[in-house]
PDB file of N, CA and C in Angstrom:
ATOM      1  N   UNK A   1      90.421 107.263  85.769  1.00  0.00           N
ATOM      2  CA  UNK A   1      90.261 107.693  87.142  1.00  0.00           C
ATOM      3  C   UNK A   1      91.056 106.758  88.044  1.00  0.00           C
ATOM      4  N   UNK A   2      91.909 107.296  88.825  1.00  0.00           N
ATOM      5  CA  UNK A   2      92.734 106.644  90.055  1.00  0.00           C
ATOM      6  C   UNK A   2      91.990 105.835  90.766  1.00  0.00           C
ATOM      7  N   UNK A   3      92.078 104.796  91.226  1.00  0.00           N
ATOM      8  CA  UNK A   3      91.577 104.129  92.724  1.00  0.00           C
ATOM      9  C   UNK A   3      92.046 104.844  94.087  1.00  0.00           C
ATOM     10  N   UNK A   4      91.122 104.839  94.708  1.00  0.00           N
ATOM     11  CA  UNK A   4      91.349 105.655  95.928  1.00  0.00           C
ATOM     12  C   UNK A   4      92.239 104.341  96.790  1.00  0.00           C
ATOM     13  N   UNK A   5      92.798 105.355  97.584  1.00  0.00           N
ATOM     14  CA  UNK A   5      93.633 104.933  98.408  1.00  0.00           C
ATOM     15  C   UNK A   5      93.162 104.070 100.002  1.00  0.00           C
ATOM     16  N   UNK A   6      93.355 103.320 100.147  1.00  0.00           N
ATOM     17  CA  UNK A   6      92.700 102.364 101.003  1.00  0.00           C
ATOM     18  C   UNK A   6      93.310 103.060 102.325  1.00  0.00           C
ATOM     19  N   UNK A   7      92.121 103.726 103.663  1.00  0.00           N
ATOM     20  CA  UNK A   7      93.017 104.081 104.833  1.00  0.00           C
ATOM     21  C   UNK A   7      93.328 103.560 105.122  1.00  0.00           C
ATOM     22  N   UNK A   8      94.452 103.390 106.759  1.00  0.00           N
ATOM     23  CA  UNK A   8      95.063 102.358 107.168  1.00  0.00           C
ATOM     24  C   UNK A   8      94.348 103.119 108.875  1.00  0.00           C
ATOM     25  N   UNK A   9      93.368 102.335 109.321  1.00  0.00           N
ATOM     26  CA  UNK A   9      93.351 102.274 110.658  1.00  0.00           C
ATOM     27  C   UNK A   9      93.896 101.929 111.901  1.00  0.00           C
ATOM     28  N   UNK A  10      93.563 102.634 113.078  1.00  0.00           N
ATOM     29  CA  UNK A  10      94.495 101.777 113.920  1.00  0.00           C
ATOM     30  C   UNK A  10      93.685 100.396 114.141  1.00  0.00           C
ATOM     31  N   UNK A  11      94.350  99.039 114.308  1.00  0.00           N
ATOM     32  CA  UNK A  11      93.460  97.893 114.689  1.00  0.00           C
ATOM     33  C   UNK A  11      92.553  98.167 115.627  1.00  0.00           C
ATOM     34  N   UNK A  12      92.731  98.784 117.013  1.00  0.00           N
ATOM     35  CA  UNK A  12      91.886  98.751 117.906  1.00  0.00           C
ATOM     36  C   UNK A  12      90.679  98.928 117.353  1.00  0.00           C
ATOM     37  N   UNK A  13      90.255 100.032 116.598  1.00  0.00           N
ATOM     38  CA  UNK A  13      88.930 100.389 115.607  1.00  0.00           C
ATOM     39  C   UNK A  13      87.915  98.908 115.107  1.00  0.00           C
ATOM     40  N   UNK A  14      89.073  97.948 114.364  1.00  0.00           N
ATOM     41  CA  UNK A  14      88.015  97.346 113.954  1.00  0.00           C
ATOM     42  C   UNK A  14      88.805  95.513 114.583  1.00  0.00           C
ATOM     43  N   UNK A  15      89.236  95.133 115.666  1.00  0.00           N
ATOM     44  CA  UNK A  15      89.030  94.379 116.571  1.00  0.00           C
ATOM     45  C   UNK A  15      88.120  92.971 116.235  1.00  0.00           C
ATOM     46  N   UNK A  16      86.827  93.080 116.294  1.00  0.00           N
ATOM     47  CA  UNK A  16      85.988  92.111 115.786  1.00  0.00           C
ATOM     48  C   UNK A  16      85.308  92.130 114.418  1.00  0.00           C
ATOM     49  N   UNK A  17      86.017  92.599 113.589  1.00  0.00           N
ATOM     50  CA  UNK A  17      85.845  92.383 112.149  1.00  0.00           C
ATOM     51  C   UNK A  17      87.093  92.074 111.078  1.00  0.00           C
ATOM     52  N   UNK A  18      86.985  91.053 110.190  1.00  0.00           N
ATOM     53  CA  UNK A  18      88.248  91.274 109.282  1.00  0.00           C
ATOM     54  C   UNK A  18      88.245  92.377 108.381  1.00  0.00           C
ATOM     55  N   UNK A  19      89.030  93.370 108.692  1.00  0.00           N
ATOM     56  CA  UNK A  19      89.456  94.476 108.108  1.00  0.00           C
ATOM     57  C   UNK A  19      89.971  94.642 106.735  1.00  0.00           C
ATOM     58  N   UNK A  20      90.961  93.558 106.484  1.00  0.00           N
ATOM     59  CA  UNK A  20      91.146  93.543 105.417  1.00  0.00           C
ATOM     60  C   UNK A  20      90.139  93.022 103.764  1.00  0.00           C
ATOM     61  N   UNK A  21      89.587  92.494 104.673  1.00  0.00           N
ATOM     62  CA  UNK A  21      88.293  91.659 103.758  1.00  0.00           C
ATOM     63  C   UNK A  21      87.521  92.484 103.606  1.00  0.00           C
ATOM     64  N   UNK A  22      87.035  93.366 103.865  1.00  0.00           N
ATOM     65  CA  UNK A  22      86.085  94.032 104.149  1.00  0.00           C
ATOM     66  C   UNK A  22      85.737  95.541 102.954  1.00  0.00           C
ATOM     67  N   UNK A  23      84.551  95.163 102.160  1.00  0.00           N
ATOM     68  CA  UNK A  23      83.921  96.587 101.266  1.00  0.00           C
ATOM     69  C   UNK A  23      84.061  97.656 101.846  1.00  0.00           C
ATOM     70  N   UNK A  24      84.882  98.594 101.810  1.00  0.00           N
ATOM     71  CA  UNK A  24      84.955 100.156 102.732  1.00  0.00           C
ATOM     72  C   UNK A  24      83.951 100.929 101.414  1.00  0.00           C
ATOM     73  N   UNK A  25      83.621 100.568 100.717  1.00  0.00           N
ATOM     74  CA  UNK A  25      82.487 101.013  99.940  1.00  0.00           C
ATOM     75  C   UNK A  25      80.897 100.749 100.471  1.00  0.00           C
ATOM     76  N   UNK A  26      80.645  99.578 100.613  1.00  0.00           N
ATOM     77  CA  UNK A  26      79.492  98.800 100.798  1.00  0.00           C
ATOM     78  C   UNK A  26      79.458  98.931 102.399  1.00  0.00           C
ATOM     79  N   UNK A  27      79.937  99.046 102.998  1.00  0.00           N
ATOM     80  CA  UNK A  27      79.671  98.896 104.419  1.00  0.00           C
ATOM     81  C   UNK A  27      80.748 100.870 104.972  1.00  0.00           C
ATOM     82  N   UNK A  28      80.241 101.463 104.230  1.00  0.00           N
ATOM     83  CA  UNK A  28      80.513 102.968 104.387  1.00  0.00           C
ATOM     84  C   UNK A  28      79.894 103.534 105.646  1.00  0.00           C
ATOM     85  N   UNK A  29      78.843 103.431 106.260  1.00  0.00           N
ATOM     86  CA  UNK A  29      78.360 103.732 107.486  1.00  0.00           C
ATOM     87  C   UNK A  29      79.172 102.685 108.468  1.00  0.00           C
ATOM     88  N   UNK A  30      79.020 101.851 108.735  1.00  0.00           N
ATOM     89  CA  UNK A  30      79.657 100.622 109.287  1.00  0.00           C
ATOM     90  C   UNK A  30      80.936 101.407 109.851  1.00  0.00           C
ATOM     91  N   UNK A  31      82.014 101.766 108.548  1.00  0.00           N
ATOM     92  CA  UNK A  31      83.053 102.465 109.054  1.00  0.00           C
ATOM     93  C   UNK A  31      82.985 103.853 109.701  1.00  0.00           C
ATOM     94  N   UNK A  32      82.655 104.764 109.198  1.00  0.00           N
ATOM     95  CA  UNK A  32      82.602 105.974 109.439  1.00  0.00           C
ATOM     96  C   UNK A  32      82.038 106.117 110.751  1.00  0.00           C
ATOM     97  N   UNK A  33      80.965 105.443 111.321  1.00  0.00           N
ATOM     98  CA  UNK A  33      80.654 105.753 112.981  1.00  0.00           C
ATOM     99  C   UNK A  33      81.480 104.808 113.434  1.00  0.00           C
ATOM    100  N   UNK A  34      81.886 103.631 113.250  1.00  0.00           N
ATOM    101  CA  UNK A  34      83.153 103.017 114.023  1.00  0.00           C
ATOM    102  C   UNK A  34      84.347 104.066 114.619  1.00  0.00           C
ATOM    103  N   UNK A  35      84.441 104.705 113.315  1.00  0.00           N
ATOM    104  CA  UNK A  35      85.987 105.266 113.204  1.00  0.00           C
ATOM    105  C   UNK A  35      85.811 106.714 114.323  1.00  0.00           C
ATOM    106  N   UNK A  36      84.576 107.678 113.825  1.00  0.00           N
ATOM    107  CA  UNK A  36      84.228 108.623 114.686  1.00  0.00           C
ATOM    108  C   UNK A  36      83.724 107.895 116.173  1.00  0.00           C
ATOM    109  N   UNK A  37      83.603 106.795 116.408  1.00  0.00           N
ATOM    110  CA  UNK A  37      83.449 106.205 117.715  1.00  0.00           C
ATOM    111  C   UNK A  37      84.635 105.883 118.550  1.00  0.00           C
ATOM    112  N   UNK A  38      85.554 105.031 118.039  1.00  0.00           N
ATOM    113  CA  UNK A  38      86.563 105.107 118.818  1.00  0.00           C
ATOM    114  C   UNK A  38      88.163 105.284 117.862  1.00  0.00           C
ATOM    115  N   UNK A  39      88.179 106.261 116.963  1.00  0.00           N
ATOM    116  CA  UNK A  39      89.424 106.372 116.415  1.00  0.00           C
ATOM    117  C   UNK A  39      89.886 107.449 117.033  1.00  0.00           C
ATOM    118  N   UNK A  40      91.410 107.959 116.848  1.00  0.00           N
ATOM    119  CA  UNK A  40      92.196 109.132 117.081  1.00  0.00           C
ATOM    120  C   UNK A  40      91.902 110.409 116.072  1.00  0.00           C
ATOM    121  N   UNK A  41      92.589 111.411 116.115  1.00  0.00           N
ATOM    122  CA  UNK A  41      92.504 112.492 115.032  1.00  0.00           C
ATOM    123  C   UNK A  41      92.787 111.708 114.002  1.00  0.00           C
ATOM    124  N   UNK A  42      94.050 111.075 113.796  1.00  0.00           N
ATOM    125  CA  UNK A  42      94.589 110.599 112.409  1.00  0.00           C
ATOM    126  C   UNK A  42      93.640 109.826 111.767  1.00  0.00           C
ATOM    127  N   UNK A  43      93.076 109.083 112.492  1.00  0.00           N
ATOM    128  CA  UNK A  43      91.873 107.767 111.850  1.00  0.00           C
ATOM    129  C   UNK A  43      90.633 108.817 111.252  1.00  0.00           C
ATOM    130  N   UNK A  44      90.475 109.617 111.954  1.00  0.00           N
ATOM    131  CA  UNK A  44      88.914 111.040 111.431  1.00  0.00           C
ATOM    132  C   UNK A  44      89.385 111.535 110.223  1.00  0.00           C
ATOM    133  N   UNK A  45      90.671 111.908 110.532  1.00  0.00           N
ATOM    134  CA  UNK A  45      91.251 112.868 109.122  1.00  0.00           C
ATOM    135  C   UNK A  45      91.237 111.774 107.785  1.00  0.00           C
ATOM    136  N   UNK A  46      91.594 110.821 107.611  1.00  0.00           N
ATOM    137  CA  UNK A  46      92.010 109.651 106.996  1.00  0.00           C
ATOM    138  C   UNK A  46      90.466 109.277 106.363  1.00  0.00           C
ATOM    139  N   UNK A  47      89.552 109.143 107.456  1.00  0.00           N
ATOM    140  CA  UNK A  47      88.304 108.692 107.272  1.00  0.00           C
ATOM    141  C   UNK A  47      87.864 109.528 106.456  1.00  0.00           C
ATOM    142  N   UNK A  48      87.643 111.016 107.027  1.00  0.00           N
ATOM    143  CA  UNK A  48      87.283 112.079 105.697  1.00  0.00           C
ATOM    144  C   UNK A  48      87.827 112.538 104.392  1.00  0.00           C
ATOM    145  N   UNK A  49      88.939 112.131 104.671  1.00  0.00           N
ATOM    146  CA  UNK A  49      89.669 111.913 102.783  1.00  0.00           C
ATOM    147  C   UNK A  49      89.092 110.925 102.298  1.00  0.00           C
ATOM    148  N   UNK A  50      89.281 109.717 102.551  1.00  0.00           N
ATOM    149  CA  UNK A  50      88.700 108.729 101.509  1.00  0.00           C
ATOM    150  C   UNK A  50      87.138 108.912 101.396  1.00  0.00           C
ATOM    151  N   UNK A  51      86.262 109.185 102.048  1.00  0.00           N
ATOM    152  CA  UNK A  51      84.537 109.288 101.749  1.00  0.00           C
ATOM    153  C   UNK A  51      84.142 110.732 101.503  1.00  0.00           C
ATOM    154  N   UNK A  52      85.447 111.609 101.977  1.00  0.00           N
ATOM    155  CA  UNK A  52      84.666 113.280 101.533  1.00  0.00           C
ATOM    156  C   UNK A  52      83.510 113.699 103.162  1.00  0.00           C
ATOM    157  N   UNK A  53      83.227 115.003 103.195  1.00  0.00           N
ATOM    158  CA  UNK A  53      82.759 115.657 103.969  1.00  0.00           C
ATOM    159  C   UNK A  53      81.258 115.047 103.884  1.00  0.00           C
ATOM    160  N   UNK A  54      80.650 115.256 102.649  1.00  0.00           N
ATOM    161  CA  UNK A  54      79.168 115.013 102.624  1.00  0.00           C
ATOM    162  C   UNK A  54      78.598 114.173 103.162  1.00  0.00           C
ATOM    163  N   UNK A  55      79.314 113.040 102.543  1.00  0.00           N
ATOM    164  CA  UNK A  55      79.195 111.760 102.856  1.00  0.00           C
ATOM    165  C   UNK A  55      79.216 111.258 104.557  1.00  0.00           C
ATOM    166  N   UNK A  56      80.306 111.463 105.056  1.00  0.00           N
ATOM    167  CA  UNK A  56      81.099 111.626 106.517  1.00  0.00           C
ATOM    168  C   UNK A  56      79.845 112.291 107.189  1.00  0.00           C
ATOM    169  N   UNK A  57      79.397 113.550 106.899  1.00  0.00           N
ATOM    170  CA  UNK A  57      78.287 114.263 107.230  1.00  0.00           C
ATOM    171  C   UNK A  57      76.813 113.281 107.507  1.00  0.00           C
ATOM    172  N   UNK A  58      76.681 113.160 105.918  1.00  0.00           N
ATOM    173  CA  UNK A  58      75.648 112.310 106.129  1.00  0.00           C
ATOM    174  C   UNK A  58      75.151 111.170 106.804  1.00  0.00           C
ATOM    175  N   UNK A  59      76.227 110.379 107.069  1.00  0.00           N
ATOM    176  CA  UNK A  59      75.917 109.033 107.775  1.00  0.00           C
ATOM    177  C   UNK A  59      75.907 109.279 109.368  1.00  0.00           C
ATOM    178  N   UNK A  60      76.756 109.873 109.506  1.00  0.00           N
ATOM    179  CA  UNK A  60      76.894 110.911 111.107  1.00  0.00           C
ATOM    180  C   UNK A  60      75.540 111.201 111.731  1.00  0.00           C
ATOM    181  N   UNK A  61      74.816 112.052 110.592  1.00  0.00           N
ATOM    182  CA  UNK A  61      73.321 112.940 111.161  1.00  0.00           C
ATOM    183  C   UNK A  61      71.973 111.620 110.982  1.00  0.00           C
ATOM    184  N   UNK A  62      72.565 110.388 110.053  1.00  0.00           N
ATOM    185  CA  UNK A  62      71.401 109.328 110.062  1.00  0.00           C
ATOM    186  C   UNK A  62      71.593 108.212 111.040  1.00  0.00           C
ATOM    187  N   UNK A  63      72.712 108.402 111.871  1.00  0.00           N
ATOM    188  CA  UNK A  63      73.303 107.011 112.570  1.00  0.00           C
ATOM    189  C   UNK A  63      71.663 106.909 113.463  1.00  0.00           C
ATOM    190  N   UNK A  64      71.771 105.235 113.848  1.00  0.00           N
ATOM    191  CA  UNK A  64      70.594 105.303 114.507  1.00  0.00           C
ATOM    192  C   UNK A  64      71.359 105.369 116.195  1.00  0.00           C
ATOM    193  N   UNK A  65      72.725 104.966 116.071  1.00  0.00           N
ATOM    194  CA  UNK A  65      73.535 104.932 118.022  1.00  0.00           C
ATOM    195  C   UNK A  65      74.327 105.700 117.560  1.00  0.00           C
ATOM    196  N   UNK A  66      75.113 106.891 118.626  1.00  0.00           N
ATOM    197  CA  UNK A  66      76.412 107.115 118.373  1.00  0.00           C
ATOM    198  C   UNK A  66      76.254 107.213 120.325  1.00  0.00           C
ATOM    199  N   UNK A  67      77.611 107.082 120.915  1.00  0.00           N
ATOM    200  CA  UNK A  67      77.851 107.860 122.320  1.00  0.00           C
ATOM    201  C   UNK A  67      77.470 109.181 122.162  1.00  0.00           C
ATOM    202  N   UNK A  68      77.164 109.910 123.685  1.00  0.00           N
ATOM    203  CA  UNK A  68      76.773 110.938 123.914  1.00  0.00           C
ATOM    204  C   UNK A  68      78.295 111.868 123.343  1.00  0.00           C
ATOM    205  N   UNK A  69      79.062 110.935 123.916  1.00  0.00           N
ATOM    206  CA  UNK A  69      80.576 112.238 123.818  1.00  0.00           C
ATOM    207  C   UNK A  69      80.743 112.147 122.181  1.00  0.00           C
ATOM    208  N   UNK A  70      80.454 111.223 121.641  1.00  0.00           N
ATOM    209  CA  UNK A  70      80.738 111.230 119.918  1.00  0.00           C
ATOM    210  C   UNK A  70      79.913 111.891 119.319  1.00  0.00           C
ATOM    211  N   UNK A  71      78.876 111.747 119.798  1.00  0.00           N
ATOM    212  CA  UNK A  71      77.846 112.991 118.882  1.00  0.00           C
ATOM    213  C   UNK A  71      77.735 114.328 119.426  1.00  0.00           C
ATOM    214  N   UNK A  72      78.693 114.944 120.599  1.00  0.00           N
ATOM    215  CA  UNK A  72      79.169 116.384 120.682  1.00  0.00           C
ATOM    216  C   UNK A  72      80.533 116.182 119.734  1.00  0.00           C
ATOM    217  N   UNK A  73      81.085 115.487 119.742  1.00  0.00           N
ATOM    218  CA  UNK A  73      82.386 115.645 118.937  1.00  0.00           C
ATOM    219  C   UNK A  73      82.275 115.792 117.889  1.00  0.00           C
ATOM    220  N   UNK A  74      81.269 114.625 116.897  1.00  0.00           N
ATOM    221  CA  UNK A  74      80.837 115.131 115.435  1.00  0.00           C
ATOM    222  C   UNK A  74      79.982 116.203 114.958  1.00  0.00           C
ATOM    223  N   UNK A  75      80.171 116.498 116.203  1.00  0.00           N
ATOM    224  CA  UNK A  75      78.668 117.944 115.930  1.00  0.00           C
ATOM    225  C   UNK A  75      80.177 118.994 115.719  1.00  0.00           C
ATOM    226  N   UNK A  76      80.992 119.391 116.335  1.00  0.00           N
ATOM    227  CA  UNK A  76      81.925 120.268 116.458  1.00  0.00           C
ATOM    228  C   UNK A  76      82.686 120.255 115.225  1.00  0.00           C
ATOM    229  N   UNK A  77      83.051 118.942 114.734  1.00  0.00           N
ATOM    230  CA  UNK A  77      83.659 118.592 113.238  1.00  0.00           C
ATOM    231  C   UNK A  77      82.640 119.024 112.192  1.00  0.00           C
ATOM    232  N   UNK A  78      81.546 118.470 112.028  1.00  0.00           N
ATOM    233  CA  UNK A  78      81.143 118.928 110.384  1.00  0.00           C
ATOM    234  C   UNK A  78      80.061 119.847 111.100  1.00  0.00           C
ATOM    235  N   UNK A  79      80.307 120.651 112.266  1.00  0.00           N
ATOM    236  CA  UNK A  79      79.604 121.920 112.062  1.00  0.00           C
ATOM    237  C   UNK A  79      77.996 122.369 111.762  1.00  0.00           C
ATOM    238  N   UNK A  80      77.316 120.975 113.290  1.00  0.00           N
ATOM    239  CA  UNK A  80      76.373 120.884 112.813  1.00  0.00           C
ATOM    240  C   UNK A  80      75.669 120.412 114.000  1.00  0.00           C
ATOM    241  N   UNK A  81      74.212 121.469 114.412  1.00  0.00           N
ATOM    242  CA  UNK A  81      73.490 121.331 115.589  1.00  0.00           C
ATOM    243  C   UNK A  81      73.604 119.895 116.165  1.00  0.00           C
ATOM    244  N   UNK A  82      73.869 119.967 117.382  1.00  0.00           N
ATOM    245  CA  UNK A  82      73.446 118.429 118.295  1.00  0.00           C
ATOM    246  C   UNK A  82      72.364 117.737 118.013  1.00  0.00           C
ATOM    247  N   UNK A  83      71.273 119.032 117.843  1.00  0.00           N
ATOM    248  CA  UNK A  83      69.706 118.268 118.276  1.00  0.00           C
ATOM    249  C   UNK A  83      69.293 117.793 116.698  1.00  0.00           C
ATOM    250  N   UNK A  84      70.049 117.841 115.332  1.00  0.00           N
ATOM    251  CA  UNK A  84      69.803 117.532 114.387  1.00  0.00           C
ATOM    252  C   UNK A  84      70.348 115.907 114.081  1.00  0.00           C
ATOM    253  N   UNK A  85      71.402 115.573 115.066  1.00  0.00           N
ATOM    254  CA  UNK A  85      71.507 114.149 114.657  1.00  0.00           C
ATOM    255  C   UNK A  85      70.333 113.477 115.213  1.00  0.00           C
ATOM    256  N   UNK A  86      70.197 112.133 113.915  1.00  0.00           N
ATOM    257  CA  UNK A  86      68.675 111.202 114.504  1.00  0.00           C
ATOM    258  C   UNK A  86      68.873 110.256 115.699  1.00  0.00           C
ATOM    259  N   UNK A  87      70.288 109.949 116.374  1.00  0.00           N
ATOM    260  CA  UNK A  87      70.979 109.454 116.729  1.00  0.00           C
ATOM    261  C   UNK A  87      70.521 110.296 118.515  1.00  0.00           C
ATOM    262  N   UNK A  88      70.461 111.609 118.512  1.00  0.00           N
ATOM    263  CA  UNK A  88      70.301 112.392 119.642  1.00  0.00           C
ATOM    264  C   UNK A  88      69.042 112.429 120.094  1.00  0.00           C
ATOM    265  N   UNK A  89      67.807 112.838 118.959  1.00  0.00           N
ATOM    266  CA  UNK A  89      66.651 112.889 118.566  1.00  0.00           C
ATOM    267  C   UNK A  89      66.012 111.464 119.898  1.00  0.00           C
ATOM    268  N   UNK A  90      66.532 110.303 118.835  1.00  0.00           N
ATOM    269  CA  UNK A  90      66.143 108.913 119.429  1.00  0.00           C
ATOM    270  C   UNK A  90      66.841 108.711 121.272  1.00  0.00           C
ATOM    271  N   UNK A  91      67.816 109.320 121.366  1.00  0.00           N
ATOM    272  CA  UNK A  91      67.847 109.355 122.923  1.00  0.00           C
ATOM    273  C   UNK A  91      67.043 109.953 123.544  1.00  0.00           C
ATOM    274  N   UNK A  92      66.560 111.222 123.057  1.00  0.00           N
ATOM    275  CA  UNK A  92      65.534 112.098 124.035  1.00  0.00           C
ATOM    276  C   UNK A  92      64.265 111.344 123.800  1.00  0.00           C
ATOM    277  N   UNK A  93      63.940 110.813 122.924  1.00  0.00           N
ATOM    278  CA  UNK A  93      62.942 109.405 122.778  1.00  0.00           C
ATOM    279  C   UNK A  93      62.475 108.793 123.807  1.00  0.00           C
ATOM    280  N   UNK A  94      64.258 107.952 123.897  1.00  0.00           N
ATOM    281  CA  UNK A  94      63.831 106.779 125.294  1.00  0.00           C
ATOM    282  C   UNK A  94      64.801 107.253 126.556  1.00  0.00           C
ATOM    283  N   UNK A  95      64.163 107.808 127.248  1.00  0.00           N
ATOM    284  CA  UNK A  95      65.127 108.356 128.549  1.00  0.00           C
ATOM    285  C   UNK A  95      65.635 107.066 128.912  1.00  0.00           C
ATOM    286  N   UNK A  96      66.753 106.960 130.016  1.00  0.00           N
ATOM    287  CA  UNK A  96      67.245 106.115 130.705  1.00  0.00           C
ATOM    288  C   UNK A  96      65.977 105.435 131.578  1.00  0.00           C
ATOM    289  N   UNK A  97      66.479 105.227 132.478  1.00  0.00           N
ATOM    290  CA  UNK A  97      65.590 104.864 133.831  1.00  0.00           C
ATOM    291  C   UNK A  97      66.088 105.791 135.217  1.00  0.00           C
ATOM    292  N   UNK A  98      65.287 106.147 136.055  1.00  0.00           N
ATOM    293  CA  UNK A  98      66.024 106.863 136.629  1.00  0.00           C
ATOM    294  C   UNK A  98      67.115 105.917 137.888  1.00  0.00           C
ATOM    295  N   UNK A  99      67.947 107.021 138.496  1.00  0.00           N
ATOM    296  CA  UNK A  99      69.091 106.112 139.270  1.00  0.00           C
ATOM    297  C   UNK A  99      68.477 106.183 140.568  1.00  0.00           C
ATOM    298  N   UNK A 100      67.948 105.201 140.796  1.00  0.00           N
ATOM    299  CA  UNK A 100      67.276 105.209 142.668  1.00  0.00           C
ATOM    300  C   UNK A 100      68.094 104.172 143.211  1.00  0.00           C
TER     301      UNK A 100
END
């Protein structure tokens, strides 16, 4: 069996971490909401080749933070209700405060 191919991110993504050092196995959530947080198309597409849909899927719908605009965006990609990420769930949880 081949070794998978290591993506190549843009730096901005991972900034305060050494990238190169770093288990893209072992720390698989870590990346995948990073990357769906602040990557481009190319970094998403890239991201879902090397971990596969399921996977990509899965960590997406268990994140405990994502942004409001990232979790309409990953909802539109793997095709999958808003109100099902735990990530959305836990905002309607703890409202803000209101703006007075």
């Amino acid at each position: 069996m081949s070794e998978k191919i290591k993506p190549v991110f843009n730096k901005r993504i991972f900034w305060d971490v050494n990238y190169e050092q770093m288990d893209l196995d072992k720390r698989a959530a870590f990346v995948i909401e990073r990357v769906f947080e602040r990557g481009d198309v190319d970094d998403i597409r890239q991201c879902r080749r090397y971990y596969g849909d399921e996977k990509v899927t899965r960590v997406l719908m268990n994140a405990k933070y994502l942004p409001l605009h990232t979790i309409y965006f990953a909802s539109a990609i793997i095709d999958k209700p808003v109100n099902e990420f735990r990530c959305y769930t836990l905002r309607q949880l703890n409202p803000e405060l209101f703006p007075y």
